[in-house]
PDB file of N, CA and C in Angstrom:
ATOM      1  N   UNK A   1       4.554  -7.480  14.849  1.00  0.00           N
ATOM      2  CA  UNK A   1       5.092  -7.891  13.576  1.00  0.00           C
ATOM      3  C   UNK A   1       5.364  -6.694  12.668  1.00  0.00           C
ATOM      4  N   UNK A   2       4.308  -5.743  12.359  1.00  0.00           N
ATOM      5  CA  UNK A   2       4.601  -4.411  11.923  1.00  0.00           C
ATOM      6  C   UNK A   2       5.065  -3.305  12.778  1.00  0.00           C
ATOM      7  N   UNK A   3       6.065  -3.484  13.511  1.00  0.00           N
ATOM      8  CA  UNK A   3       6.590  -1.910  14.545  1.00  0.00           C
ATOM      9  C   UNK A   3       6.934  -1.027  13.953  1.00  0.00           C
ATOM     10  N   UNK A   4       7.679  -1.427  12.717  1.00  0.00           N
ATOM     11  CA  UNK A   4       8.154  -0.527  12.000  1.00  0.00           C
ATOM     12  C   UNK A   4       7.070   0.036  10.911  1.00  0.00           C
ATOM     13  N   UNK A   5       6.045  -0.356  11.045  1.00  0.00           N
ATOM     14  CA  UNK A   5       5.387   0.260  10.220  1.00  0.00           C
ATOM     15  C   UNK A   5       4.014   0.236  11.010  1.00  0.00           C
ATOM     16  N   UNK A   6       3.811   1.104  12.119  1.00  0.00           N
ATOM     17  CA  UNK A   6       3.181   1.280  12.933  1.00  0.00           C
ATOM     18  C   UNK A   6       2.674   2.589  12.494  1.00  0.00           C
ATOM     19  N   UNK A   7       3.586   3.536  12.339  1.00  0.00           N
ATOM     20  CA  UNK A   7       3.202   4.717  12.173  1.00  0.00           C
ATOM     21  C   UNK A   7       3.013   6.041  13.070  1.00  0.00           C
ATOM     22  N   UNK A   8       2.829   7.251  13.113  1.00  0.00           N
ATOM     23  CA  UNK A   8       2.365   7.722  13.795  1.00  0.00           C
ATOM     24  C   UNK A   8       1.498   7.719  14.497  1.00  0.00           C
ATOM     25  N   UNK A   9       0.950   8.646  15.345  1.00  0.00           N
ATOM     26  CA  UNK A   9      -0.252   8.331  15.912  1.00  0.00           C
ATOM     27  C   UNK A   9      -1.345   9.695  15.610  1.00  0.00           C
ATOM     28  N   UNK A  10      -1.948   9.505  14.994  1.00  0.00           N
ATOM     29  CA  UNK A  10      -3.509  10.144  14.881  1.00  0.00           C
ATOM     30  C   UNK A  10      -4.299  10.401  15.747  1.00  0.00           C
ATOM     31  N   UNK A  11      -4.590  11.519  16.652  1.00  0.00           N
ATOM     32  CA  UNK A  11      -6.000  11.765  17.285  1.00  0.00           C
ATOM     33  C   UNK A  11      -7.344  12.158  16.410  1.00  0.00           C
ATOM     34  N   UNK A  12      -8.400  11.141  16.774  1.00  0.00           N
ATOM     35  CA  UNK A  12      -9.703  11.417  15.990  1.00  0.00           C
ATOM     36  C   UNK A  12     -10.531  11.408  17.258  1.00  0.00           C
ATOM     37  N   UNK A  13     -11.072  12.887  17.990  1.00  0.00           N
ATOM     38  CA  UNK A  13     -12.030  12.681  18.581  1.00  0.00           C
ATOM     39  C   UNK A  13     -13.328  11.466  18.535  1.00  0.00           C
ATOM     40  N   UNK A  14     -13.480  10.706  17.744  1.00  0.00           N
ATOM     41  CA  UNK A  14     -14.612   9.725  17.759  1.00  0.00           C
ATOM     42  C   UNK A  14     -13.929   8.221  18.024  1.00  0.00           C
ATOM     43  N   UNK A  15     -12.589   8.105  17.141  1.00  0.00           N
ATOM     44  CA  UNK A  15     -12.590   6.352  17.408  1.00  0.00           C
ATOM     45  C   UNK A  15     -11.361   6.703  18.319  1.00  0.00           C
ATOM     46  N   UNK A  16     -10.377   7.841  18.926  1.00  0.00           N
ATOM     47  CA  UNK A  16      -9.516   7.550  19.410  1.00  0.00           C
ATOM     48  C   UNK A  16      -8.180   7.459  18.770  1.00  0.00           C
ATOM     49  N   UNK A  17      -6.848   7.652  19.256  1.00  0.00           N
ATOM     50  CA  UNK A  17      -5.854   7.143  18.432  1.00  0.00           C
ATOM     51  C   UNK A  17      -5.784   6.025  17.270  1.00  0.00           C
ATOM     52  N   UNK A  18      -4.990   6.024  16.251  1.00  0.00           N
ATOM     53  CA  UNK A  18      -5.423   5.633  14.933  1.00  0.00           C
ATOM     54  C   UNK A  18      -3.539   5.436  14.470  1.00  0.00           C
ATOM     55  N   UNK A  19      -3.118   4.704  14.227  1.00  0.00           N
ATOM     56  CA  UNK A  19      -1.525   4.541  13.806  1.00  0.00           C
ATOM     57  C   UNK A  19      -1.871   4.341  12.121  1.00  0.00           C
ATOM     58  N   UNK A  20      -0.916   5.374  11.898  1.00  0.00           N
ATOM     59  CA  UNK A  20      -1.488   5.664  10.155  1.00  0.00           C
ATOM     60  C   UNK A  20      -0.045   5.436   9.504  1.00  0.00           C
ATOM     61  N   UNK A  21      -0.165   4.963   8.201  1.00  0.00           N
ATOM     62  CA  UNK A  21       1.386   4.581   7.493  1.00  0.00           C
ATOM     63  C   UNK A  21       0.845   5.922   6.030  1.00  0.00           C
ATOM     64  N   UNK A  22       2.222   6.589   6.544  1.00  0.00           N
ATOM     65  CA  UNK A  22       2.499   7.589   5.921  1.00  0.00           C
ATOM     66  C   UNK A  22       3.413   7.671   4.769  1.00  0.00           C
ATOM     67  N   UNK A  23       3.487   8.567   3.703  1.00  0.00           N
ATOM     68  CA  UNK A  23       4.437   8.000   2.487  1.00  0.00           C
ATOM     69  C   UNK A  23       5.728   9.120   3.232  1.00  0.00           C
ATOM     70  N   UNK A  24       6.981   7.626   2.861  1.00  0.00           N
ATOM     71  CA  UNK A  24       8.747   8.509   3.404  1.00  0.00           C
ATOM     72  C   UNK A  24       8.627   9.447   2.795  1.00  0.00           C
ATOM     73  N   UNK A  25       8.360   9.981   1.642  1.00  0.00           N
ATOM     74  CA  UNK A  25       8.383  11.556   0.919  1.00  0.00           C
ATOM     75  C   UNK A  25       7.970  12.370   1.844  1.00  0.00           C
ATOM     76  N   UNK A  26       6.603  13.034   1.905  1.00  0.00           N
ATOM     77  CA  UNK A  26       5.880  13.746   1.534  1.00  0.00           C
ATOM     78  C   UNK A  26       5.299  13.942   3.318  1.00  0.00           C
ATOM     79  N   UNK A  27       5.288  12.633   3.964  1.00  0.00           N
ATOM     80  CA  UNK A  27       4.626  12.588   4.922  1.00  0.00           C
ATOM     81  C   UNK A  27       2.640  12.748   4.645  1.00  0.00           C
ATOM     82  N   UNK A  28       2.614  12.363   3.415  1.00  0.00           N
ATOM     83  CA  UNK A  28       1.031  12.099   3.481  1.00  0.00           C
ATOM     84  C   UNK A  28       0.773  10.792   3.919  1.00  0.00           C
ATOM     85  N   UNK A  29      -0.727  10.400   4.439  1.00  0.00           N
ATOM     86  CA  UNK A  29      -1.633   9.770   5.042  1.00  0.00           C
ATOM     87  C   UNK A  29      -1.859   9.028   3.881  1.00  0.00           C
ATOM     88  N   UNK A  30      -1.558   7.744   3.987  1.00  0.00           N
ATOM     89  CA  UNK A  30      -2.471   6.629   2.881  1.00  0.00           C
ATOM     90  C   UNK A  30      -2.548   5.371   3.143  1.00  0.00           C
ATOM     91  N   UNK A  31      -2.233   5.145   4.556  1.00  0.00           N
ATOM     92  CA  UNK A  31      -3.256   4.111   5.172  1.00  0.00           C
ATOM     93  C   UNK A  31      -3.708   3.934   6.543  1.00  0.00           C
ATOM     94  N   UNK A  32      -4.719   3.260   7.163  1.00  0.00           N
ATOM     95  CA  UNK A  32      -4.204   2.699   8.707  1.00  0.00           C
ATOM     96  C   UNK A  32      -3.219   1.726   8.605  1.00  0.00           C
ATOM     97  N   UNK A  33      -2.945   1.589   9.785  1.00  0.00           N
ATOM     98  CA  UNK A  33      -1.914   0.401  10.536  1.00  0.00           C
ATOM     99  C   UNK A  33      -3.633  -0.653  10.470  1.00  0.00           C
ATOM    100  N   UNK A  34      -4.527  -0.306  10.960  1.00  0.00           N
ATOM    101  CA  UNK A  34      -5.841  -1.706  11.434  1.00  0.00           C
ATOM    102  C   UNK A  34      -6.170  -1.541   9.856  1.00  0.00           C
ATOM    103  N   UNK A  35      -5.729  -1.141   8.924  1.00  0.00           N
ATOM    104  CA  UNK A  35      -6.232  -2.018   7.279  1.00  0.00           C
ATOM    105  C   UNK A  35      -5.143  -3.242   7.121  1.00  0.00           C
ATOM    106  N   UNK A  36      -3.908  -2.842   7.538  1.00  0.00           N
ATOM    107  CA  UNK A  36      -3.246  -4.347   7.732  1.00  0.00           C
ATOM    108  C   UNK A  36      -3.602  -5.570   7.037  1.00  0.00           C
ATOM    109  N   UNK A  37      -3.685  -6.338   6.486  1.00  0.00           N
ATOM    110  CA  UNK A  37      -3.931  -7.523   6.104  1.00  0.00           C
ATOM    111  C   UNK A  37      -2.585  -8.404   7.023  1.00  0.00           C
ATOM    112  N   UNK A  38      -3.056  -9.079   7.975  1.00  0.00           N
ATOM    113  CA  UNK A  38      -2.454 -10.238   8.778  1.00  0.00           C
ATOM    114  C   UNK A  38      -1.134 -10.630   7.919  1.00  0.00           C
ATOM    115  N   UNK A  39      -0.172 -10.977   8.149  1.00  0.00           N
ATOM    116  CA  UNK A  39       1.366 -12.011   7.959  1.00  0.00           C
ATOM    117  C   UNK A  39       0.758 -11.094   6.354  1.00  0.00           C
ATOM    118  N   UNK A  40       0.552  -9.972   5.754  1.00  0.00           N
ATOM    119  CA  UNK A  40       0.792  -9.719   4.365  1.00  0.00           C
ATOM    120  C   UNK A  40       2.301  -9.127   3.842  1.00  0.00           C
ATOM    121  N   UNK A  41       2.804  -9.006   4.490  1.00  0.00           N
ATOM    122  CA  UNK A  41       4.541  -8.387   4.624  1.00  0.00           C
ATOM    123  C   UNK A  41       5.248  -9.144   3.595  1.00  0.00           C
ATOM    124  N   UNK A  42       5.504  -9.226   2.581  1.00  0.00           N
ATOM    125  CA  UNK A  42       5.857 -10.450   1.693  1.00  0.00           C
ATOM    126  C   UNK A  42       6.803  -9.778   0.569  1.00  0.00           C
ATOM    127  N   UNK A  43       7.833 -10.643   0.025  1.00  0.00           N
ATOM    128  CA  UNK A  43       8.491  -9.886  -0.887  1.00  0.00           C
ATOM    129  C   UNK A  43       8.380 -10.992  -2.009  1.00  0.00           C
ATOM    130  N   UNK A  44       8.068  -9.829  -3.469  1.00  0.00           N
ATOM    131  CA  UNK A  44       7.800 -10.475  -4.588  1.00  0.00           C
ATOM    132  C   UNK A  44       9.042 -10.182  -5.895  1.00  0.00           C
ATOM    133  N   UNK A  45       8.965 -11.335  -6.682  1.00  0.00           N
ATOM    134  CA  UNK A  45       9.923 -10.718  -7.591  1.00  0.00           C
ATOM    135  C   UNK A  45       8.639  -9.965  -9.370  1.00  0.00           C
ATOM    136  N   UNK A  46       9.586  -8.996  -9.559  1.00  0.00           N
ATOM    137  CA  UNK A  46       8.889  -8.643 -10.920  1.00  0.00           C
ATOM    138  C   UNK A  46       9.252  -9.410 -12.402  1.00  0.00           C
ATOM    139  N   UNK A  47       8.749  -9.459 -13.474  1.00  0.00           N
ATOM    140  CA  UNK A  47       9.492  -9.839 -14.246  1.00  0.00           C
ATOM    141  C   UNK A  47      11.101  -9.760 -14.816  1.00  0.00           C
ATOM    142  N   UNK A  48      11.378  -8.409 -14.288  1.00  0.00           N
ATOM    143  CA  UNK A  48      12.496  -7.875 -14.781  1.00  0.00           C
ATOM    144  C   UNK A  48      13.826  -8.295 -13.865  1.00  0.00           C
ATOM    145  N   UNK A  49      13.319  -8.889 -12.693  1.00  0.00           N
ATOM    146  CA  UNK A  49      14.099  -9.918 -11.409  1.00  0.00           C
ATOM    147  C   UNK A  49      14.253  -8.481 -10.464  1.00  0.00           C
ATOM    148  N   UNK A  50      13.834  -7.590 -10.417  1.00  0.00           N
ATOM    149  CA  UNK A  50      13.642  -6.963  -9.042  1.00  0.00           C
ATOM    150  C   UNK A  50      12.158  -7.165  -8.498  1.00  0.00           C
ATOM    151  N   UNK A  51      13.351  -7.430  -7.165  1.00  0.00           N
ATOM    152  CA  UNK A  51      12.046  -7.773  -5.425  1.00  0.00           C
ATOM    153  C   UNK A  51      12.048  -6.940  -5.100  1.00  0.00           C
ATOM    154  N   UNK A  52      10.178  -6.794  -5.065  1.00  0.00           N
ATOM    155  CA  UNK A  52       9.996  -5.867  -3.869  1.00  0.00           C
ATOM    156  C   UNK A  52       9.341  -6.296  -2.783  1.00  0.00           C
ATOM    157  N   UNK A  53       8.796  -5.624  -1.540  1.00  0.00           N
ATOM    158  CA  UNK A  53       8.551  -5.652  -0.542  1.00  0.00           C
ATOM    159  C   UNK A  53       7.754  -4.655  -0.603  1.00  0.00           C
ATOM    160  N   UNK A  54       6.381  -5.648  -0.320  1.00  0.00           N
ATOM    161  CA  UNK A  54       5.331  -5.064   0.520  1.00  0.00           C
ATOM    162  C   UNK A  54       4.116  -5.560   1.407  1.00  0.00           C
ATOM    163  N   UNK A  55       3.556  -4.652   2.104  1.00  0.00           N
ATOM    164  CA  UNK A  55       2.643  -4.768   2.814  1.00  0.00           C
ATOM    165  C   UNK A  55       1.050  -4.671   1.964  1.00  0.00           C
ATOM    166  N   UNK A  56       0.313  -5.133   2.311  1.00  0.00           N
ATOM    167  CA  UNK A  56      -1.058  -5.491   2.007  1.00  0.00           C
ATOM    168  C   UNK A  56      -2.001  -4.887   2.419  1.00  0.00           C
ATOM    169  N   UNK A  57      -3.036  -3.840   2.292  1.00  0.00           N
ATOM    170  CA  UNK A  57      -3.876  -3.227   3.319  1.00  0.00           C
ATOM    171  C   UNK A  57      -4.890  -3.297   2.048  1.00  0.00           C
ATOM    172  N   UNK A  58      -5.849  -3.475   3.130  1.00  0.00           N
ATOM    173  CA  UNK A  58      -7.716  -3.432   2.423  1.00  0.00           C
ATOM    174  C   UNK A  58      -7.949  -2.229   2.404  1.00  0.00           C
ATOM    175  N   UNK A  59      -7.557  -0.868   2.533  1.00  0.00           N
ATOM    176  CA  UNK A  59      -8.078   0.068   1.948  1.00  0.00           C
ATOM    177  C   UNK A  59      -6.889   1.093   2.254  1.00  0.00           C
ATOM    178  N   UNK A  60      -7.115   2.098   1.403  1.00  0.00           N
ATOM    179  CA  UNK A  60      -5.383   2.935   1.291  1.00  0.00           C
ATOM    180  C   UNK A  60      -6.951   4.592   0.639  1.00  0.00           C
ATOM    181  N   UNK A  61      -5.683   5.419   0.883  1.00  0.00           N
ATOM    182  CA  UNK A  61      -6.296   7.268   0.826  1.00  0.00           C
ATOM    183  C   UNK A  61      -5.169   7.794   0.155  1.00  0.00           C
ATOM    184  N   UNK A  62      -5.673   8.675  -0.762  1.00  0.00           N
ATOM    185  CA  UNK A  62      -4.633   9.879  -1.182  1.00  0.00           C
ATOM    186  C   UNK A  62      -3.109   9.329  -2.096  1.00  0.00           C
ATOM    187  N   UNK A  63      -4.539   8.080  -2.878  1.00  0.00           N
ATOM    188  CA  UNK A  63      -3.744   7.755  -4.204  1.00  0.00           C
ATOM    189  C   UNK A  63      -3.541   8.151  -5.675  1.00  0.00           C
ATOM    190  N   UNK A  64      -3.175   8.056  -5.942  1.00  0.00           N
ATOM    191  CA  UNK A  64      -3.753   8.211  -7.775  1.00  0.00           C
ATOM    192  C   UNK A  64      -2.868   6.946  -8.470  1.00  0.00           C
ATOM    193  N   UNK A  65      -3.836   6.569  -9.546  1.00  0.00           N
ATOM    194  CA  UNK A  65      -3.347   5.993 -10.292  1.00  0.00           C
ATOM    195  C   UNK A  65      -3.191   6.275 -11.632  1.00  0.00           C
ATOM    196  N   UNK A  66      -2.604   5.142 -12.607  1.00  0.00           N
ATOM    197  CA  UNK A  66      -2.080   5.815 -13.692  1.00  0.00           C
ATOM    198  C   UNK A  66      -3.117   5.051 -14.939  1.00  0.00           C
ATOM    199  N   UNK A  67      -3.970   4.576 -14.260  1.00  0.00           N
ATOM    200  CA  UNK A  67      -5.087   4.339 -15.412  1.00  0.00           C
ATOM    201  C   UNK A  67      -5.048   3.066 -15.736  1.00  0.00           C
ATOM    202  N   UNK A  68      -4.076   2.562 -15.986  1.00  0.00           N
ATOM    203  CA  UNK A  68      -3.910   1.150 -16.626  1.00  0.00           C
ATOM    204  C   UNK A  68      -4.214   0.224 -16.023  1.00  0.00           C
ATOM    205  N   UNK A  69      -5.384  -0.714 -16.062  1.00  0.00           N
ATOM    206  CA  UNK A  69      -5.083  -2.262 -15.481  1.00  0.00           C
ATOM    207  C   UNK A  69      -4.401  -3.315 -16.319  1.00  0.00           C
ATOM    208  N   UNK A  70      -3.333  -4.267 -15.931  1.00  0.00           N
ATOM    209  CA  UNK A  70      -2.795  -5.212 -16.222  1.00  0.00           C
ATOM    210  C   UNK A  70      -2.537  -6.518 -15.634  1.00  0.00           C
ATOM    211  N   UNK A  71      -3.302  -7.640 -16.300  1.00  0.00           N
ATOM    212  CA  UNK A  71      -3.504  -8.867 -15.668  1.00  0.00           C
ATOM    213  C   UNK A  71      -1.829  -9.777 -15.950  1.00  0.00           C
ATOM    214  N   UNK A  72      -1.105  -8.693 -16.702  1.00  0.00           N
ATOM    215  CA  UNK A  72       0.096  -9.912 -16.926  1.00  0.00           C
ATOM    216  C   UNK A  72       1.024 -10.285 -15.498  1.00  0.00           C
ATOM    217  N   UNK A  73       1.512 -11.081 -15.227  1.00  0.00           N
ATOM    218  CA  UNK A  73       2.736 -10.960 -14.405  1.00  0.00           C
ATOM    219  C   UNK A  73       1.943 -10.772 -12.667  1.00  0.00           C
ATOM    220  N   UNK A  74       0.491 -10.717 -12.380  1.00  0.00           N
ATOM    221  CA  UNK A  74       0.017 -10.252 -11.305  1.00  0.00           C
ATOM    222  C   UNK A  74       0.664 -10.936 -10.172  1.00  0.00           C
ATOM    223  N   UNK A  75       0.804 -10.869  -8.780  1.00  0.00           N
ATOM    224  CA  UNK A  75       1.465 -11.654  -7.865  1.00  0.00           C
ATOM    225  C   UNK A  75       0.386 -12.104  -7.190  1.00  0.00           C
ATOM    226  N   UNK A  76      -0.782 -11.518  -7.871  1.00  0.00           N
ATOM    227  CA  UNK A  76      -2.254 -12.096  -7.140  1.00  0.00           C
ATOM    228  C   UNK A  76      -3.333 -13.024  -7.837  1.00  0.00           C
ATOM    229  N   UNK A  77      -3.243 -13.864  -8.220  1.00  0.00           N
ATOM    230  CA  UNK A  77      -4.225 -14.844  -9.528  1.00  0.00           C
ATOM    231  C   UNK A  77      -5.402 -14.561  -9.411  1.00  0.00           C
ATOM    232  N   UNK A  78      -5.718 -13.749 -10.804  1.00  0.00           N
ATOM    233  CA  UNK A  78      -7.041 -13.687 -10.639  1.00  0.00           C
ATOM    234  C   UNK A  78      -7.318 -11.839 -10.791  1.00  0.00           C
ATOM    235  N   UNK A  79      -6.396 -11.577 -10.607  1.00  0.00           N
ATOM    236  CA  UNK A  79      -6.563  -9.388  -9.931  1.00  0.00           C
ATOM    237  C   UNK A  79      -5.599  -9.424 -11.126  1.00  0.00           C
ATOM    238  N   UNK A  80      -6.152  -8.166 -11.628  1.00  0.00           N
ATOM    239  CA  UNK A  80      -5.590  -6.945 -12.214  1.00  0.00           C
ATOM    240  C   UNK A  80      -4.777  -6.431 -11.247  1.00  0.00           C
ATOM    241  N   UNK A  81      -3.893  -5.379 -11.707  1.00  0.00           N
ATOM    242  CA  UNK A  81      -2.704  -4.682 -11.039  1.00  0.00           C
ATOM    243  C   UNK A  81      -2.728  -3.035 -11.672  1.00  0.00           C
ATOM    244  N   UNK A  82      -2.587  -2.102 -10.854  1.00  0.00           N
ATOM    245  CA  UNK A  82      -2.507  -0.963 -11.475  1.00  0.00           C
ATOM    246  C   UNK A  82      -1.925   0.262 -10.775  1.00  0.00           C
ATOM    247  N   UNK A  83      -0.303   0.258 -11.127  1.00  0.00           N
ATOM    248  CA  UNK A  83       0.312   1.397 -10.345  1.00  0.00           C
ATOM    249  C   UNK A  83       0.182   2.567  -9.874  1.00  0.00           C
ATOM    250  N   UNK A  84       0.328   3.007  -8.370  1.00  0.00           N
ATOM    251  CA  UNK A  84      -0.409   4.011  -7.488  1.00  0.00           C
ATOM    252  C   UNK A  84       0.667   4.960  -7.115  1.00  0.00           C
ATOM    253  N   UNK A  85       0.125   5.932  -6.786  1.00  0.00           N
ATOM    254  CA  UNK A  85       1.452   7.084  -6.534  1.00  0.00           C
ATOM    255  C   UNK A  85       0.647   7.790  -5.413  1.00  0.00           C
ATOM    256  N   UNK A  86       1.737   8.515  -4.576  1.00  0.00           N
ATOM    257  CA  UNK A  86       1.333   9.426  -3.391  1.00  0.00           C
ATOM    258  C   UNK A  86       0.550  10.406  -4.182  1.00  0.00           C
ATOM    259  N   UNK A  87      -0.674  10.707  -3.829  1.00  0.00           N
ATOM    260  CA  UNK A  87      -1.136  12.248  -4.432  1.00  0.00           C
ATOM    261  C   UNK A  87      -0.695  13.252  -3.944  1.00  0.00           C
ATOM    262  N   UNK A  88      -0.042  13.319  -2.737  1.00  0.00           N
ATOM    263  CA  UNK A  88       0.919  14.459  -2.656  1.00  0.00           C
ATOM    264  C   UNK A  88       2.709  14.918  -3.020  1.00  0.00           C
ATOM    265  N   UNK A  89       2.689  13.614  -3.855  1.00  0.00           N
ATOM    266  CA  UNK A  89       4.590  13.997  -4.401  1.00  0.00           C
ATOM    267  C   UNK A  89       4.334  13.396  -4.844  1.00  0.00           C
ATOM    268  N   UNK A  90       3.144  12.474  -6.014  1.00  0.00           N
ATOM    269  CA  UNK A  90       3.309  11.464  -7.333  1.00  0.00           C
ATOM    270  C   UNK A  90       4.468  10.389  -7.147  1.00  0.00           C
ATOM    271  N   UNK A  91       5.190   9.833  -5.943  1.00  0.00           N
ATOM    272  CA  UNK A  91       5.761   9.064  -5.614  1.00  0.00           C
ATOM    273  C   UNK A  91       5.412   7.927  -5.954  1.00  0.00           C
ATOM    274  N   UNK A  92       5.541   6.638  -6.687  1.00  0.00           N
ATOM    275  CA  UNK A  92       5.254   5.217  -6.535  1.00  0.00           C
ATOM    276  C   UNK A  92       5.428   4.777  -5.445  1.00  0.00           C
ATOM    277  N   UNK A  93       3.973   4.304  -4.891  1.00  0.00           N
ATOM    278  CA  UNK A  93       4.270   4.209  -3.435  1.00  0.00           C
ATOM    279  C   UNK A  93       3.557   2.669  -3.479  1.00  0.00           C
ATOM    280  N   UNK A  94       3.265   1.739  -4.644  1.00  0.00           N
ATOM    281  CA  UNK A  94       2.576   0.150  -4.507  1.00  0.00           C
ATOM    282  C   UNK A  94       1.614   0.460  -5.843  1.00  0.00           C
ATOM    283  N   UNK A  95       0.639  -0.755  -5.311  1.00  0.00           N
ATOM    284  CA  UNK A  95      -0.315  -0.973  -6.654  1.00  0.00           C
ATOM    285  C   UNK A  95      -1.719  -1.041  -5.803  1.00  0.00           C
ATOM    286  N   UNK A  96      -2.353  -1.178  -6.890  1.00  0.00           N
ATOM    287  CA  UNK A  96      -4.287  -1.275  -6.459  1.00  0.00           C
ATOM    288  C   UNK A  96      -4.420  -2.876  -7.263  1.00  0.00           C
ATOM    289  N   UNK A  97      -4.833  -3.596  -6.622  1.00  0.00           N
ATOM    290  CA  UNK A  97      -4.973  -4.924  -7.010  1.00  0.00           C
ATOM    291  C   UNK A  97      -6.552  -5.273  -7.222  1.00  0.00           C
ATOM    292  N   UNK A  98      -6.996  -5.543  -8.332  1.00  0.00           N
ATOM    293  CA  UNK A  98      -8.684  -6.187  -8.288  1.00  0.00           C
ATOM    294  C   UNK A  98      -8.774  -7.151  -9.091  1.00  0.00           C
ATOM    295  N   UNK A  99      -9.569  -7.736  -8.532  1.00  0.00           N
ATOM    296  CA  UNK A  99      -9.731  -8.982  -9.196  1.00  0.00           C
ATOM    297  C   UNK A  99     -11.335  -9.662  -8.463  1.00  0.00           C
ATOM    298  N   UNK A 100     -11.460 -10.719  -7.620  1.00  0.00           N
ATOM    299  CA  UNK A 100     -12.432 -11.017  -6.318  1.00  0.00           C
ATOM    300  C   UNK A 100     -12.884 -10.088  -5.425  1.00  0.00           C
ATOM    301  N   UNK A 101     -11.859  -9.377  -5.483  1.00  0.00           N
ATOM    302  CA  UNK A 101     -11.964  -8.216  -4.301  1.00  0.00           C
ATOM    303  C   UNK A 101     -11.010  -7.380  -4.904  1.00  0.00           C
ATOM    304  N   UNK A 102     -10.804  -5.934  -4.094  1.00  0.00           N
ATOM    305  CA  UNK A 102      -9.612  -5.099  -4.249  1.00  0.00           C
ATOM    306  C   UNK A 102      -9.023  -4.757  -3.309  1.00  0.00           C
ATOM    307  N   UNK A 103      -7.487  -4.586  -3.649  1.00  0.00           N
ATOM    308  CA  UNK A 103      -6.668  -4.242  -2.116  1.00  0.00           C
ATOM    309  C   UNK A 103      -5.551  -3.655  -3.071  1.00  0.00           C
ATOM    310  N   UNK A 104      -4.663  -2.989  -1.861  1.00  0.00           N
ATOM    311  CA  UNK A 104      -3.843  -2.367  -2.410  1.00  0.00           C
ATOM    312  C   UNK A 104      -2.464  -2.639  -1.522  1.00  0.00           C
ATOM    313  N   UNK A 105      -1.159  -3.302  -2.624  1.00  0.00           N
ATOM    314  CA  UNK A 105       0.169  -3.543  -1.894  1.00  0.00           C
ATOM    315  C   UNK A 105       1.061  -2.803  -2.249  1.00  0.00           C
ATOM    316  N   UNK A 106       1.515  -1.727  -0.674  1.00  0.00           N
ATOM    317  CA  UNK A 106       2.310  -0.777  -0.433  1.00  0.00           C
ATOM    318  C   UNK A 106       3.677  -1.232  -0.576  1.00  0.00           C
ATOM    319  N   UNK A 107       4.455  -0.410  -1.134  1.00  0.00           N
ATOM    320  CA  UNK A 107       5.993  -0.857  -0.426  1.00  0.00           C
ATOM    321  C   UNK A 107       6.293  -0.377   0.670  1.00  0.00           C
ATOM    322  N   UNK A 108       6.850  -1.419   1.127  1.00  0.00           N
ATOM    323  CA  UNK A 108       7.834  -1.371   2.649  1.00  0.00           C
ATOM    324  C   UNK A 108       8.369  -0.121   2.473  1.00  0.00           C
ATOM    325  N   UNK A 109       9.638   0.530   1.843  1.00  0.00           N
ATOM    326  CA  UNK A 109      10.314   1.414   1.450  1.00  0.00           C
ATOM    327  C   UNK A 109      10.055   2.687   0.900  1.00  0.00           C
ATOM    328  N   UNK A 110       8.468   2.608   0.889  1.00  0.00           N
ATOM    329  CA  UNK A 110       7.499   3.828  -0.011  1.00  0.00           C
ATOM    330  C   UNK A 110       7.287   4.781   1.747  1.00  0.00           C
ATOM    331  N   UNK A 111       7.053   3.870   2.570  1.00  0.00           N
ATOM    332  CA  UNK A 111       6.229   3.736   4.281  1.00  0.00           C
ATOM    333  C   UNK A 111       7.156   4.426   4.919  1.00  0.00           C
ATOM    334  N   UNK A 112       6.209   5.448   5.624  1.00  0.00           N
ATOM    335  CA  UNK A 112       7.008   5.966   7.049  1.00  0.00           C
ATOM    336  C   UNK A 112       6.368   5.515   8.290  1.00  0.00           C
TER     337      UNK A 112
END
């Protein structure tokens, strides 16, 4: 379901190959392919009527964010939302979502 966002492949002497989703910029590391969240591939609209597209992963690396949480407009009921950028080219590359839990939804188009 994700081929295209499979990723490279990672050698880690301990667990073995590792398919990592990398940002199109920069080529940094900021997630696995196995953080995945199942059928999460989904496209949302914003207030402003642009859709985006993204993927869902339970844990993401080599973010930064911009400080702000905002419960308005969330696509998740219940979570705060708070825009994330590549830490290696400050790219908008998705959001950090908390609320019950926290997760973070990448864009499709952010992903190598």
């Amino acid at each position: 379901m994700f081929e295209e966002l499979q990723g490279e492949v990672e050698r880690d002497a301990t667990t073995g190959p590792a398919r990592v989703l990398r940002c199109a910029r920069c080529d940094t590391a900021l997630a696995d392919a196995a953080d995945v969240v199942p059928a999460s591939r989904r496209a949302y609209m914003n207030p402003h009527g642009y859709v985006r597209e993204i993927v869902v992963v339970s844990r993401a690396r080599n973010l930064t964010g911009d400080g702000r949480r905002v419960a308005a407009f969330s696509w998740f009921p219940g979570h705060t939302w708070e825009i994330m950028c590549c830490a290696g080219c400050l790219g908008h590359v998705g959001w950090r979502f908390e609320g019950g839990s926290v997760f973070y939804g990448l864009l499709v188009e952010a992903l190598a």
